[in-house]
Protein backbone atom coordinates (compact mmCIF):
# COMPACT_ATOMS: atom_id res chain seq x y z
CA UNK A 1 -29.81 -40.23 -91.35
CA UNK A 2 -28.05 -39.48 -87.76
CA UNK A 3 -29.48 -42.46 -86.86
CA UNK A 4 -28.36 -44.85 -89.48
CA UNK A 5 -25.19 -43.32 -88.93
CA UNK A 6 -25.59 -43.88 -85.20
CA UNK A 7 -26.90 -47.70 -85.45
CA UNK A 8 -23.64 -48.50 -87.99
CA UNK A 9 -21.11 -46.74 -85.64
CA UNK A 10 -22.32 -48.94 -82.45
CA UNK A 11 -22.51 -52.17 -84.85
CA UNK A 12 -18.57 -51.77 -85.83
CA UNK A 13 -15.91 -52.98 -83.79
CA UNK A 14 -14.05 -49.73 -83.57
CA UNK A 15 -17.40 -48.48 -81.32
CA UNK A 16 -16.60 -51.46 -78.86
CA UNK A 17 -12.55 -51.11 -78.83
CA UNK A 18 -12.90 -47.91 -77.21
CA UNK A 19 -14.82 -49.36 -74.74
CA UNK A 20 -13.74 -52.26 -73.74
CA UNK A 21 -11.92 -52.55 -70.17
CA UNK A 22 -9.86 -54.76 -68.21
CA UNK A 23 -8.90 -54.28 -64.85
CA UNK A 24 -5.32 -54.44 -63.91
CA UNK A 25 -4.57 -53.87 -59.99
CA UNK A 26 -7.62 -52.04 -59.86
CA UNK A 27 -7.42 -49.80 -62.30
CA UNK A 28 -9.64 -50.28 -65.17
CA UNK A 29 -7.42 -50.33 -69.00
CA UNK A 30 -8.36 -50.50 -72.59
CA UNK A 31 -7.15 -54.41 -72.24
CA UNK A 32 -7.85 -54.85 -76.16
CA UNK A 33 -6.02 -51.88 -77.27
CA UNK A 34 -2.75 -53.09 -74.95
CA UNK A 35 -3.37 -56.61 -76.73
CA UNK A 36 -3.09 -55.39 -80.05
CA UNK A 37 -0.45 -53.17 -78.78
CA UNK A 38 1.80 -55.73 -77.62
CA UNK A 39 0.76 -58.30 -80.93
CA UNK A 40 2.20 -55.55 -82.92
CA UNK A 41 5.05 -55.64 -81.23
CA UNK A 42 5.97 -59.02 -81.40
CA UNK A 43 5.01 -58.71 -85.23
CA UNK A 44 7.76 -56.39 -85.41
CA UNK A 45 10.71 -58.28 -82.93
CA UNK A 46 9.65 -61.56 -85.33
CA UNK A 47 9.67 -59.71 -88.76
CA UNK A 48 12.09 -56.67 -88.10
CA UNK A 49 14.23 -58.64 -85.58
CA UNK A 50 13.58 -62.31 -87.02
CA UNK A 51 13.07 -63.42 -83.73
CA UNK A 52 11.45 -66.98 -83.93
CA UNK A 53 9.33 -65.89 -86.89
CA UNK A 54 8.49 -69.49 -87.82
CA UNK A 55 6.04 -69.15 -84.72
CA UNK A 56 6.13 -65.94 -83.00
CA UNK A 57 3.77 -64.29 -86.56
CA UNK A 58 1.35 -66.68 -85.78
CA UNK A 59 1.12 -66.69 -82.47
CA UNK A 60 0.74 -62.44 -82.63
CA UNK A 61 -1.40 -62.63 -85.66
CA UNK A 62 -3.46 -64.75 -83.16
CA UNK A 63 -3.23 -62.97 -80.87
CA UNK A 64 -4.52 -59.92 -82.75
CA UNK A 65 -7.03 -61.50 -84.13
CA UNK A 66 -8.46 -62.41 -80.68
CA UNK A 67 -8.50 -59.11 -79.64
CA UNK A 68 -10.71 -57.41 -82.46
CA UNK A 69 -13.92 -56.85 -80.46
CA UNK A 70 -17.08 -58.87 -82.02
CA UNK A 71 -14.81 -60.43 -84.60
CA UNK A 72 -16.13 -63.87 -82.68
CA UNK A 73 -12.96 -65.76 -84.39
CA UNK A 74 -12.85 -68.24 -80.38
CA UNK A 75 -16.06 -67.95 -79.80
CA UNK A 76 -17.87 -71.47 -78.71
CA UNK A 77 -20.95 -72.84 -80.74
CA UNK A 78 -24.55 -72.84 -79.69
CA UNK A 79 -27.72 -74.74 -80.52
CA UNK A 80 -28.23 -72.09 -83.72
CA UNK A 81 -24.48 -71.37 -84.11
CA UNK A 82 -21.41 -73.00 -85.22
CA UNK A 83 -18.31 -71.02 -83.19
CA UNK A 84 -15.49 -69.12 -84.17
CA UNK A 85 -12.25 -70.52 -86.89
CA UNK A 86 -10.18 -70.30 -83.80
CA UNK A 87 -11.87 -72.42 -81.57
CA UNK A 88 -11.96 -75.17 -83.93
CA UNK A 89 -8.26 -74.70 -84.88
CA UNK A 90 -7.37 -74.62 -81.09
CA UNK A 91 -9.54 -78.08 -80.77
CA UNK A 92 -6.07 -79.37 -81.91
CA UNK A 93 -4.12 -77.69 -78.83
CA UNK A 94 -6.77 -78.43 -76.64
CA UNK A 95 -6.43 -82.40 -77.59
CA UNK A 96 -3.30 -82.71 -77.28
CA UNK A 97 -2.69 -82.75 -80.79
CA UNK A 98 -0.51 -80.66 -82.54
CA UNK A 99 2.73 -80.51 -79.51
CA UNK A 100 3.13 -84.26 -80.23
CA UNK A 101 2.91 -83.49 -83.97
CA UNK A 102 5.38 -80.55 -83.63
CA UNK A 103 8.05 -83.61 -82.19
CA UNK A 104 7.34 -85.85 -85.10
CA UNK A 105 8.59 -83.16 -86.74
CA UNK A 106 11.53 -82.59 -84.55
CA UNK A 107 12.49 -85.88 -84.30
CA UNK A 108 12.65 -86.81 -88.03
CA UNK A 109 15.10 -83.19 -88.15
CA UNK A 110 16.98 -84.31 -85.51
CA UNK A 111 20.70 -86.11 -85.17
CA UNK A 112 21.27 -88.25 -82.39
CA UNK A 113 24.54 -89.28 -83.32
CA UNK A 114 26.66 -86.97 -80.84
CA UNK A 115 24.13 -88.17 -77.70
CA UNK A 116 24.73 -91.75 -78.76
CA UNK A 117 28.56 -91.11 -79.21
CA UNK A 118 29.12 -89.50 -75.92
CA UNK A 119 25.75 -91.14 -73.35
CA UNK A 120 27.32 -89.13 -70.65
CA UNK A 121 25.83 -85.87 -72.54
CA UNK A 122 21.98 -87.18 -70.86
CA UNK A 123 23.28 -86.32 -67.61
CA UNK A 124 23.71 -82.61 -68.76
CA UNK A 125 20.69 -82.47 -70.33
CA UNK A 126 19.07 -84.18 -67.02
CA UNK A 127 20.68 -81.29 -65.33
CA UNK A 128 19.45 -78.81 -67.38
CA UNK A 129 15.92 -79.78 -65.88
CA UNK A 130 16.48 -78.17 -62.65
CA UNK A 131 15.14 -74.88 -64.12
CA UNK A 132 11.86 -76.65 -64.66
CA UNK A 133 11.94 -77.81 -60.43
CA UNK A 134 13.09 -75.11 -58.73
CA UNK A 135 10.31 -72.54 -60.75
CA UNK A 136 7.77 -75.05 -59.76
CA UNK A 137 8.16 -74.54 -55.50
CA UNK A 138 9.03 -71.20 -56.53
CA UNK A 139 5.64 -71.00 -57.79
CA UNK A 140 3.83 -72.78 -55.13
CA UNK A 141 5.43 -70.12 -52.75
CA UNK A 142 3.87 -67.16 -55.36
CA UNK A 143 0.50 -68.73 -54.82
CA UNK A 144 -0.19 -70.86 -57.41
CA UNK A 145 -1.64 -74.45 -57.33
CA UNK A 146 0.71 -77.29 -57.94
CA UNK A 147 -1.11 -78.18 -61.77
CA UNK A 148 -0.19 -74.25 -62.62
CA UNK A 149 3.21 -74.01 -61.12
CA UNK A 150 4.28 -77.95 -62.93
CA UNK A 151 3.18 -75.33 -66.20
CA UNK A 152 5.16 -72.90 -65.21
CA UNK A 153 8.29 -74.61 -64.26
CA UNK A 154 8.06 -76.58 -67.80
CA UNK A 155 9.45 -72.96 -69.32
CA UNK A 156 12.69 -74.09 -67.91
CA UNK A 157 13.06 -76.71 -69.93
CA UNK A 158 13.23 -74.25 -73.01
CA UNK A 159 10.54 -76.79 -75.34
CA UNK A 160 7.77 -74.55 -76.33
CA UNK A 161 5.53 -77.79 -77.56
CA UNK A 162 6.31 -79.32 -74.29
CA UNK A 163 5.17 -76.15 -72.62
CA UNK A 164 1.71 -76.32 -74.75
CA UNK A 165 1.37 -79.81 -74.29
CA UNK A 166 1.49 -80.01 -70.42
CA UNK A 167 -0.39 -76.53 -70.00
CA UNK A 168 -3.61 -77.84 -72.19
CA UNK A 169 -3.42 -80.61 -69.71
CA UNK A 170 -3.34 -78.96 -66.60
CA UNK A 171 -3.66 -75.16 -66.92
CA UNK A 172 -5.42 -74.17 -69.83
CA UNK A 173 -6.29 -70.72 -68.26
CA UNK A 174 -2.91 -70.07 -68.36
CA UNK A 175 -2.05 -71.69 -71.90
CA UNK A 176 -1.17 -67.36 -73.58
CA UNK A 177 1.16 -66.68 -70.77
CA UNK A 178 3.18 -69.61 -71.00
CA UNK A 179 3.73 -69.97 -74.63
CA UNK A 180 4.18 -66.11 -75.31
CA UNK A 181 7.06 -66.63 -72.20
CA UNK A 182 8.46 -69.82 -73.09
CA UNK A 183 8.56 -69.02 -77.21
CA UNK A 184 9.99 -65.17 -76.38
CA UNK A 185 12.77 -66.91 -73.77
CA UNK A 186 13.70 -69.41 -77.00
CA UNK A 187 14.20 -66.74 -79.00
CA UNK A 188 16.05 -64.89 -76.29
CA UNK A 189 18.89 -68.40 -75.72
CA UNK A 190 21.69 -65.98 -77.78
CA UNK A 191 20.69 -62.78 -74.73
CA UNK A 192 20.22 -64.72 -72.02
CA UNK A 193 22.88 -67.86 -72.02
CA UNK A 194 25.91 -66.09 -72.89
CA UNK A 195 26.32 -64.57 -69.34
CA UNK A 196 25.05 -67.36 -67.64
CA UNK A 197 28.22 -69.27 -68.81
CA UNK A 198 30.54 -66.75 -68.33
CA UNK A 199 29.76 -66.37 -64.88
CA UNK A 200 30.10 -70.02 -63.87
CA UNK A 201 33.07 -70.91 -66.09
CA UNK A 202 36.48 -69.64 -65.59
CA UNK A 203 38.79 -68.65 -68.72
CA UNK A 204 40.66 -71.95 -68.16
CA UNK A 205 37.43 -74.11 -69.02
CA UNK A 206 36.24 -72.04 -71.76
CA UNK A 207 39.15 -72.75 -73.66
CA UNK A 208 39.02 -76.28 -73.58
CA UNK A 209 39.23 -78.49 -76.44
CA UNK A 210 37.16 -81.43 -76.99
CA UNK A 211 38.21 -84.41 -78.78
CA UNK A 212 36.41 -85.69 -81.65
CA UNK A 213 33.59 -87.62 -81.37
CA UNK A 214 33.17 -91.40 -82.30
CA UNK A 215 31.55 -92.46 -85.66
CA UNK A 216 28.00 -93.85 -84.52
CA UNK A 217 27.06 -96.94 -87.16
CA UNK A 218 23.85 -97.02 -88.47
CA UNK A 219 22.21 -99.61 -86.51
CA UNK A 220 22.73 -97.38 -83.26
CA UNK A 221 20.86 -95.15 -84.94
CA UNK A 222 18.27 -97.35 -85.63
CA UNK A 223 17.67 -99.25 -82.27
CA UNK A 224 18.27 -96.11 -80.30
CA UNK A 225 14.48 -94.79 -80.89
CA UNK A 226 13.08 -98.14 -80.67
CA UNK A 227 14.76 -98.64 -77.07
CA UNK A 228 13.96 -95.25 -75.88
CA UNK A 229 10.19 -95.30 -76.79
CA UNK A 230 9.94 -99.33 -75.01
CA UNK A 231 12.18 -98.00 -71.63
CA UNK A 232 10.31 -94.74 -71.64
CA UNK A 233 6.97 -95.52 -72.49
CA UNK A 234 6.81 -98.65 -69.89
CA UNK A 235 8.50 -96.36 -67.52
CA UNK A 236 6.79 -93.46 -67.51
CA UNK A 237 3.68 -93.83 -69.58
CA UNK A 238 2.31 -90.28 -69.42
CA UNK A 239 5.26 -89.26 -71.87
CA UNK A 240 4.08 -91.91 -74.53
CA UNK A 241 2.93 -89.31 -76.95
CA UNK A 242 5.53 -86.72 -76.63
CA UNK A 243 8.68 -89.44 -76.59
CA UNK A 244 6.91 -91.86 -79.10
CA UNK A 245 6.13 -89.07 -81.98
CA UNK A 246 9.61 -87.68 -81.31
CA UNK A 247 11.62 -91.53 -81.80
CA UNK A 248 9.14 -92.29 -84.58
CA UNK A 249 10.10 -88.90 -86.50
CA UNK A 250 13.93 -90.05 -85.30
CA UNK A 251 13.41 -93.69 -86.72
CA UNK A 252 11.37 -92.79 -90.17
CA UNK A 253 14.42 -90.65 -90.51
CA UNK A 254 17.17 -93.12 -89.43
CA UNK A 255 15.77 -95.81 -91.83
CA UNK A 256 16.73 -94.19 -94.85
CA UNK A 257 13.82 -95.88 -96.28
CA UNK A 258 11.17 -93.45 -96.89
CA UNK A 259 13.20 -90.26 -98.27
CA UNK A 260 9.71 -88.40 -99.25
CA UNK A 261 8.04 -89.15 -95.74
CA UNK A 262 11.24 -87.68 -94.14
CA UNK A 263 11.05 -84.52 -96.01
CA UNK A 264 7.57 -84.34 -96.40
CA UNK A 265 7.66 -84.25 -92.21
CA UNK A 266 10.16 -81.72 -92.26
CA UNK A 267 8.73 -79.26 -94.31
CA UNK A 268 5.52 -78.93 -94.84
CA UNK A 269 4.16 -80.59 -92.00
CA UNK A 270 6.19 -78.58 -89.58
CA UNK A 271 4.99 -75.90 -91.17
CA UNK A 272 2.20 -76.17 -91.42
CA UNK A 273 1.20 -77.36 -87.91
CA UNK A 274 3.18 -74.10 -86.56
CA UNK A 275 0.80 -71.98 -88.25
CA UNK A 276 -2.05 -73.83 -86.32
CA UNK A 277 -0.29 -73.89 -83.34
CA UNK A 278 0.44 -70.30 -83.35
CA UNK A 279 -2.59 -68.96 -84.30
CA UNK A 280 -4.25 -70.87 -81.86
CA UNK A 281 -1.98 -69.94 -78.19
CA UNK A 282 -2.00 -66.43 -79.48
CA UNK A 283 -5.63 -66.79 -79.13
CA UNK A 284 -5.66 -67.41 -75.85
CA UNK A 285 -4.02 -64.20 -75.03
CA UNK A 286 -7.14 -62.30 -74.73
CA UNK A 287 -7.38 -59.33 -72.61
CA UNK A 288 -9.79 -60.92 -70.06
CA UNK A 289 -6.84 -63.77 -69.56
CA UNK A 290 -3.45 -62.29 -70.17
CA UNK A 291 -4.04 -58.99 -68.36
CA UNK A 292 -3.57 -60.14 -65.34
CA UNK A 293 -1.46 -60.01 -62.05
CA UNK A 294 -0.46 -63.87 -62.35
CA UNK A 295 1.03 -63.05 -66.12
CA UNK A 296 3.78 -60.53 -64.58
CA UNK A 297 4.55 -63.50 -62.22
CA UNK A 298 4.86 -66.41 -64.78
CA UNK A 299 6.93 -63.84 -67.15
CA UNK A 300 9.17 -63.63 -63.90
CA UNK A 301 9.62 -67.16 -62.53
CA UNK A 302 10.21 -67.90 -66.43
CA UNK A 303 12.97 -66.55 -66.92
CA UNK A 304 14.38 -67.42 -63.70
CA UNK A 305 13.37 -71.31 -64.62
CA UNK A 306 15.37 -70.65 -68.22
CA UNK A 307 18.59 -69.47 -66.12
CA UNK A 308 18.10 -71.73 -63.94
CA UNK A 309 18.13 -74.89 -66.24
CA UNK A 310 21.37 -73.52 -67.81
CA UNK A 311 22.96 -72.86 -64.94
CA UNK A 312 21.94 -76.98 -63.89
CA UNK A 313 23.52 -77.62 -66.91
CA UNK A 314 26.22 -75.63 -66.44
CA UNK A 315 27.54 -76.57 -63.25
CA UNK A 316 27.17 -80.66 -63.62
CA UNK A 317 29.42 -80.09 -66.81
CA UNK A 318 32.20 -78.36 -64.31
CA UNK A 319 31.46 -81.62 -62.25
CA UNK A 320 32.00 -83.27 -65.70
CA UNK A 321 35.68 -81.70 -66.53
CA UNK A 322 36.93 -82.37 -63.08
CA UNK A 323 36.37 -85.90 -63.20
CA UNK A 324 37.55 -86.47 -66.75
CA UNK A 325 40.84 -84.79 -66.36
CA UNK A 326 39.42 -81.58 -68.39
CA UNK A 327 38.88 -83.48 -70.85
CA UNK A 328 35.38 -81.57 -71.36
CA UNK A 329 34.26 -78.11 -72.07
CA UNK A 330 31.22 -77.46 -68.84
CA UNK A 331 30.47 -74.97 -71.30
CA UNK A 332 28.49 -77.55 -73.14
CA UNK A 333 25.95 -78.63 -70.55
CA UNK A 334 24.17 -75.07 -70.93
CA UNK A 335 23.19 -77.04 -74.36
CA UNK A 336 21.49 -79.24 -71.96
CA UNK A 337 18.13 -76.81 -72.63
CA UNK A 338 16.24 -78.39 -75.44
CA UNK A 339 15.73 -75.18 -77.71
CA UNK A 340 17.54 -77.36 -80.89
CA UNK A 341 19.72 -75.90 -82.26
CA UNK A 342 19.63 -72.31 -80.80
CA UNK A 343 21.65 -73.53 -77.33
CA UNK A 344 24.11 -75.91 -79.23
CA UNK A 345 25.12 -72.80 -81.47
CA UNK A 346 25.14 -70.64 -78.59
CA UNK A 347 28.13 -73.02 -77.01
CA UNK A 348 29.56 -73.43 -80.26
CA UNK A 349 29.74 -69.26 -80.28
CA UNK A 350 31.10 -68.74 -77.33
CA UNK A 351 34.30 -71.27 -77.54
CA UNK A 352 35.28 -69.66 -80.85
CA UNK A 353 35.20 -66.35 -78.67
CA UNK A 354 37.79 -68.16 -76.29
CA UNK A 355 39.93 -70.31 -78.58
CA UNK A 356 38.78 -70.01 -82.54
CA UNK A 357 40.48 -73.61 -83.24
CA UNK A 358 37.51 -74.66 -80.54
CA UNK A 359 34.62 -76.78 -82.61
CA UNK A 360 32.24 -77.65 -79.53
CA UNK A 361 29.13 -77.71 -81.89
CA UNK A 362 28.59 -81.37 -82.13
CA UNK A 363 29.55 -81.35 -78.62
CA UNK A 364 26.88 -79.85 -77.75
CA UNK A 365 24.27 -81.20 -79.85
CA UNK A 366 24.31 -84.43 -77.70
CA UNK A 367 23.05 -82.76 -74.96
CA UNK A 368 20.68 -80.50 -76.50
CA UNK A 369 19.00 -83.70 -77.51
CA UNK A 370 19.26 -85.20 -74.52
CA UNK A 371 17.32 -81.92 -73.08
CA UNK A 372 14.80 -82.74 -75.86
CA UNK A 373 14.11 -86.14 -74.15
CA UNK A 374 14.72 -85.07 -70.63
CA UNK A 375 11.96 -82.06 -70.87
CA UNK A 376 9.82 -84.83 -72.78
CA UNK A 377 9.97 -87.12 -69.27
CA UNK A 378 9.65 -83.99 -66.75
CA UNK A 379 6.66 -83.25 -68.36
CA UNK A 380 5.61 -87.09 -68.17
CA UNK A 381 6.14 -86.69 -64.77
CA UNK A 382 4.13 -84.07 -63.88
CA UNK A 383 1.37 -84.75 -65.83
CA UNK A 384 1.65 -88.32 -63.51
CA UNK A 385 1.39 -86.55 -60.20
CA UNK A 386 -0.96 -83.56 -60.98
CA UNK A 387 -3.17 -84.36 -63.96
């Protein structure tokens, strides 16, 4: 009977949590216990704290899942086995699949009325891509190789698809540290912005008031995508997929032709390829490949890429108000990130502080899309040099 007992005990996964190790600066850890640990955690910040729960359950639930010794869930097939849910869900990150999905869906949600009613708003959402530069030869001088510091530096642009997308492409080994930094730093744009923009503006600018925008007709609206995807795509075609599914969701929106596509996209699609995509980068957040020295460094140079990129933004918008006469608000350009809407509202928050008849949402919204674009074609260029 002891050893039935005995032989059941060794077969369950509890028998293999406890010992389980992963060594951490030489010092061997129970790496699936800390995994669960810190899945828990992020269960609670997205359902206690309602930080980015659209994606952050998934991604811990995958997380969590991953970490449940034997469970097998990412395991790869064999000749007499088929492999684990996970891996064939994360077939669709690994293809390149569901980030270009995840802009359809953004693109058919998205207005880009204020960008085409004020064009200068894509230099402050150009700006706001210096976060994604500077990380990357900060990176390079941390040791890593140019494919994993371009995925790195891509935090900065504050586009967690983006950040999947170019990571399956040229860091996959990195894929969990990335998108648990560059989701957590979205949900962080109303902590960490904020000061950012009080430290570079003075009283005087924050206070400014913008005039209203122009009406944008609706055949702007319509060519805009079209033009983008042919100047882009020619341009720079290593952003085809990104750009293209993001103007096609803009354009099957736009039309005003296909109502039931438009909300078909915005619901349940979106949905439901979030749940995939979550599930799937939390799986890669295994002990074995998130407990590691490199993970405290890419948590680092991530948020110094997502300050970074505001600041760029930032600072070209003080450039902005001097030339116009203070005519604009710099306060906009940190906007220039493309975490839609989280940054615009952030702006729009902070000029009510300053001067409550202040409206700077729409404002802002031009060059959050913009930022949309521009981390769209930074990634397109990195993927050109170093895939």
């Amino acid at each position: 009977m002891l050893e039935i007992l005995q032989g059941f005990w060794e077969s369950t996964g509890l028998n293999a949590l406890f010992q389980c190790n992963t060594e951490l600066f030489g010092v061997n850890l129970p790496g699936e216990l800390i995994m669960i640990a810190i899945a828990c955690l992020f269960l609670y910040l997205a359902i206690h704290k309602g930080y980015e729960p659209y994606l952050l359950i998934p991604i811990a639930f995958g997380m969590l899942l991953v970490n449940l010794p034997l469970a097998g869930l990412m395991a790869s097939p064999t000749e007499t086995e088929n492999g684990g849910l996970l891996y064939y869900l994360y077939l669709g990150t690994d293809l390149g699949i569901y980030p270009p999905l995840i802009f359809l869906c953004i693109g058919a949600g998205t207005d880009f009325g204020p960008l085409l009613a004020n064009p200068r708003s894509l230099l402050l959402g150009a700006a706001a891509q210096l976060g994604i530069f500077v990380t990357f030869f900060g990176a390079i001088l941390l040791g890593f190789t140019a494919p994993e510091a371009a995925s790195i530096g891509i935090i900065g642009g504050a586009d967690g698809p983006t950040a999947l997308y170019l990571t399956t492409k040229l860091a996959p080994h990195l894929l969990g540290a990335i998108a648990i930094a560059a989701y957590s730093y979205m949900a962080l744009v109303p902590v960490i912005q904020p000061p950012i923009i009080r430290l570079l503006t003075t009283p005087k600018e924050r206070v400014i008031k913008m005039e209203q925008l122009r009406q944008v007709s609706k055949a702007e609206k319509i060519v805009f995508p079209i033009a983008v995807t042919l100047f882009t795509v020619l341009l720079l075609p290593s952003a085809g997929s990104l750009i293209g599914m993001l103007m096609l969701g803009n354009l099957i929106k736009e039309s005003g032709r296909v109502p039931n596509l438009v909300s078909a996209i915005q619901d349940s699609l979106m949905y439901i390829i979030s749940i995939f995509l979550g599930m799937t980068v939390g799986a890669k957040a295994s002990a074995e490949m998130f407990l590691r020295p490199e993970t405290l460094k890419i948590i680092v140079l991530g948020v110094i890429a997502f300050g970074m990129g505001t600041a760029g933004g930032v600072l070209l918008g003080k450039v902005m108000c001097k030339l116009s006469g203070g005519k604009i608000n710099p306060m906009i350009g940190a906007a220039g990130v493309s975490a839609v809407p989280m940054a615009a509202r952030v702006v729009q928050k902070e000029g009510q502080k300053y001067n409550p008849a202040n409206f700077l949402l729409m404002h802002a919204m031009g060059p959050n899309v913009a930022g949309v674009i521009g981390s769209a074609v930074a990634a397109g260029c990195l993927l050109l040099f170093f895939q």
